[in-house]
Protein backbone atom coordinates (compact mmCIF):
# COMPACT_ATOMS: atom_id res chain seq x y z
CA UNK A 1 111.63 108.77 110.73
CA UNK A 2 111.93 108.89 106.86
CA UNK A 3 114.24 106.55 105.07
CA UNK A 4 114.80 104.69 102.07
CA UNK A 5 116.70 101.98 100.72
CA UNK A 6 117.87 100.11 98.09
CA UNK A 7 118.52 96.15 97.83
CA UNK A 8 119.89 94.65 94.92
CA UNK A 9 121.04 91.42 93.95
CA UNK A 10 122.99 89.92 90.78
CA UNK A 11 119.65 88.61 89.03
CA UNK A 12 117.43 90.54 91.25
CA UNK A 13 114.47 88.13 90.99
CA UNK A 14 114.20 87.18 94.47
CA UNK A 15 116.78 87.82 97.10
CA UNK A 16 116.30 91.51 96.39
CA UNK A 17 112.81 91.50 96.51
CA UNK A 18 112.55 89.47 99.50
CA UNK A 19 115.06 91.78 101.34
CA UNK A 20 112.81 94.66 100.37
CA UNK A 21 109.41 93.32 101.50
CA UNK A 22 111.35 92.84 104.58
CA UNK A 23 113.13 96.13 104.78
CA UNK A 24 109.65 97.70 104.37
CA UNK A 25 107.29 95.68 106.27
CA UNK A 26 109.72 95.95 109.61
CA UNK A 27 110.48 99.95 109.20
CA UNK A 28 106.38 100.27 108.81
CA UNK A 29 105.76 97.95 111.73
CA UNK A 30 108.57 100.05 113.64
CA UNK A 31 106.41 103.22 112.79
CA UNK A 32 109.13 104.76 109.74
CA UNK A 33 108.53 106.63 106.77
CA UNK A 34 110.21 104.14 103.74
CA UNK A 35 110.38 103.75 100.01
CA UNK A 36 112.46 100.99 98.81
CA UNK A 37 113.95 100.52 95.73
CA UNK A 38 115.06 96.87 94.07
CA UNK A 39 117.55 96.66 91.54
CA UNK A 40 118.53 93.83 89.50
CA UNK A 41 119.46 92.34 86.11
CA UNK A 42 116.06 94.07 84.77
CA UNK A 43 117.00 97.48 86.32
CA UNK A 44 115.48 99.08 88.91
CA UNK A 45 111.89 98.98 90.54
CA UNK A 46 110.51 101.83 92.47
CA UNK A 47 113.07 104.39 91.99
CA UNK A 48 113.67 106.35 94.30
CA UNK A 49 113.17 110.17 93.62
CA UNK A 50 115.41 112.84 93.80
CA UNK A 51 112.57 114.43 96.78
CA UNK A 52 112.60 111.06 98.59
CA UNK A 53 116.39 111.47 99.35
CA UNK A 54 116.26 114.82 99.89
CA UNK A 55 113.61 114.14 102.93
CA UNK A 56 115.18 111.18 103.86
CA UNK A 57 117.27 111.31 107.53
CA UNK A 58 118.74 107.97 106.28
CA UNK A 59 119.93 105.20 103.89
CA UNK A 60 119.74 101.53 103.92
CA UNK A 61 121.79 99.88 101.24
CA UNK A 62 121.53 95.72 101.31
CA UNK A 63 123.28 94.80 98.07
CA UNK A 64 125.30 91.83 96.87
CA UNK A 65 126.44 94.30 93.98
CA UNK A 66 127.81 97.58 93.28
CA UNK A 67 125.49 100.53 94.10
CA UNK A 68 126.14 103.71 93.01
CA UNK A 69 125.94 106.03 95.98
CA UNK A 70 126.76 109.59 94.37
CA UNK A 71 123.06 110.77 95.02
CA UNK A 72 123.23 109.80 98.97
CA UNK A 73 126.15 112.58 99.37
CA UNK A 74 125.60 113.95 103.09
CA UNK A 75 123.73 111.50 104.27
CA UNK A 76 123.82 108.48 107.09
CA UNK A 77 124.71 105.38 104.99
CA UNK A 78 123.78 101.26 106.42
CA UNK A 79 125.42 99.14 103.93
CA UNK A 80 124.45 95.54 104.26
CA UNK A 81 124.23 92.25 102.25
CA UNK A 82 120.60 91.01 101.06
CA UNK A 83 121.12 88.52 103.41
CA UNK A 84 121.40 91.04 106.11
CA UNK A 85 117.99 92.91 104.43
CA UNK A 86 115.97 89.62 104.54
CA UNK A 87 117.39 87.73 107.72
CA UNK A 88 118.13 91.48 109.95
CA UNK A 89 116.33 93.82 109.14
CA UNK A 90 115.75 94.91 112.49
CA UNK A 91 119.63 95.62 112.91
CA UNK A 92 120.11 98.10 109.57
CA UNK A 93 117.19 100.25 110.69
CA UNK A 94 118.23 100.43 114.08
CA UNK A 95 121.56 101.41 112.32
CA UNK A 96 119.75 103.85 109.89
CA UNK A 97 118.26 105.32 112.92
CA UNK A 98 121.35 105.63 115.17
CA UNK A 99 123.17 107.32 112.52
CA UNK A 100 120.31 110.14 111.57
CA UNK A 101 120.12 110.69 115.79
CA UNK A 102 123.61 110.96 116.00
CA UNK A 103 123.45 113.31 112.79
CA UNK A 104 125.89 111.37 111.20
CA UNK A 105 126.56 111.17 107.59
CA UNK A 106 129.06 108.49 107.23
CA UNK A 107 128.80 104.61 105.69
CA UNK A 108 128.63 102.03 108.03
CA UNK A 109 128.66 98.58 106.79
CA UNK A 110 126.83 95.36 108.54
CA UNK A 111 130.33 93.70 109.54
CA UNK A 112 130.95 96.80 111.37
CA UNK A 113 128.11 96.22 113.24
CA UNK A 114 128.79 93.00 114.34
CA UNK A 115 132.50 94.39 115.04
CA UNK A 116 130.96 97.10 117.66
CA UNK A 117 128.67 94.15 119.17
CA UNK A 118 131.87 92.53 120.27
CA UNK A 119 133.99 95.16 121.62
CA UNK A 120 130.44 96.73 123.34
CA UNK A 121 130.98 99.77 120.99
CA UNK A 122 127.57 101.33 119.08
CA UNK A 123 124.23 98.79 118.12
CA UNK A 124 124.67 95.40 118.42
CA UNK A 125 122.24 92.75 118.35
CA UNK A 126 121.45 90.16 121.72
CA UNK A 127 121.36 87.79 118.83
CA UNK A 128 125.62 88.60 118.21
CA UNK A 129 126.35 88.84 121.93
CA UNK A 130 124.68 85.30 122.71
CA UNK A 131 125.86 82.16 121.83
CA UNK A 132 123.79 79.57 120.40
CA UNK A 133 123.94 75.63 120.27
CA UNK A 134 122.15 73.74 117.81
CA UNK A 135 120.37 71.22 119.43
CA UNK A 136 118.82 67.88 118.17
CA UNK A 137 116.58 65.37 119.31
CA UNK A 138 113.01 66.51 119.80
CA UNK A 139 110.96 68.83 117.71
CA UNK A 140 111.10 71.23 120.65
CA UNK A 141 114.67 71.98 120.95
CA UNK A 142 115.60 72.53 117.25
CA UNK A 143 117.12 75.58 116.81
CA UNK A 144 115.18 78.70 114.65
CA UNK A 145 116.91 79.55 111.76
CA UNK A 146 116.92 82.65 109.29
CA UNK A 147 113.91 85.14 110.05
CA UNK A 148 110.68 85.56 110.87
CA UNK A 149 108.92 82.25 109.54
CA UNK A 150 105.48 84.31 108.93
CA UNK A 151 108.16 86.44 106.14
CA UNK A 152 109.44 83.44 104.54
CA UNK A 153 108.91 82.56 100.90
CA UNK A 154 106.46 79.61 101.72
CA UNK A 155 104.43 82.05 103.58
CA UNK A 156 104.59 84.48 101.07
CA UNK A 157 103.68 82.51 98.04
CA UNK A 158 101.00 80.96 100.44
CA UNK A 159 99.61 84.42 100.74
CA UNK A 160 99.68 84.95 97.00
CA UNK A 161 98.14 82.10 95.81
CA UNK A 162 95.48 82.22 98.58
C-alpha cells in the first residue's frame, strides 16, 4: 500500500524525526510504499510532492502542531501525536490501512482509536484492551516501557557513531 505522512513537532529537532524514522522503518518492515515528511521550526524536510499524494491510498499525520491538511482533500486521514508516531506506530498504519480498505476518506484521530478499542468498535490495540501492572523487584519482572528498545535514541546514536 502507498502512504505518506507527516510528523511535526514545535522545534522539530527530535521528536519529529524520531516519529518519522519510526513511521518509516515499521510501514517498510510491514511491506508499504511511504515517504515521510518532518516539519519543524526549520520548515519542512522531505516534502512531500503533489504526485506522492495523488498515489497515496492514505495519510498519517503525528503532529504536536497545526498541520495544514488542504492538499489531503479526499483522502483517509490518521491523525496522531508524535508520541503516538514514535511509541505506535504499528496502530496509525494499521489505521491508515483500515481506512484506504474501507475506502474511506475521513480523519480519524489516535484518541478515537483508543475510544473504538474500548467499546470493541474498529482497530484497537491488545496493548489498550490489556491491563498492565508495573511490577518491581527483580530485573525480570520490570515492566517494558515506550517502544521498540532496538528504535530508541541510544540505539540510534549508537548506530551513528559506530
Amino acid at each position: 500500500m502507498k502512504l505518506v505522512a507527516i510528523t511535526s513537532c514545535p522545534t522539530g529537532i527530535a521528536h519529529s524525526q524520531m516519529a518519522a524514522e519510526n513511521i518509516e522503518t515499521t510501514a517498510r518492515e510491514q511491506g508499504h510504499d511511504i515517504e515521510v515528511e518532518v516539519q519543524g521550526a526549520m520548515g519542512a524536510e522531505n516534502e512531500l510532492s503533489a504526485d506522492d499524494i495523488d498515489d497515496a491510498n492514505a495519510v498519517i499525520i503525528a503532529a504536536d502542531t497545526a498541520v495544514n491538511q488542504d492538499r489531503f482533500d479526499h483522502k483517509p486521514v490518521v491523525e496522531g501525536t508524535v508520541k503516538d508516531g514514535v511509541n505506535d506506530a504499528e496502530g496509525l498504519l494499521k489505521d491508515a490501512v483500515q481506512l484506504a480498505d474501507g475506502g474511506e476518506t475521513s480523519t480519524v484521530e489516535a484518541s478515537d482509536r483508543d475510544a473504538r478499542a474500548e467499546t470493541g468498535d474498529g482497530a484497537g490495540t491488545a496493548a489498550a484492551d490489556e491491563e498492565t501492572t508495573p511490577t518491581r523487584g527483580t530485573d525480570t519482572d520490570t515492566e517494558q516501557l515506550g517502544g521498540d528498545p532496538s528504535k530508541g535514541l541510544f540505539a540510534r546514536l549508537r548506530r551513528l557513531f559506530s
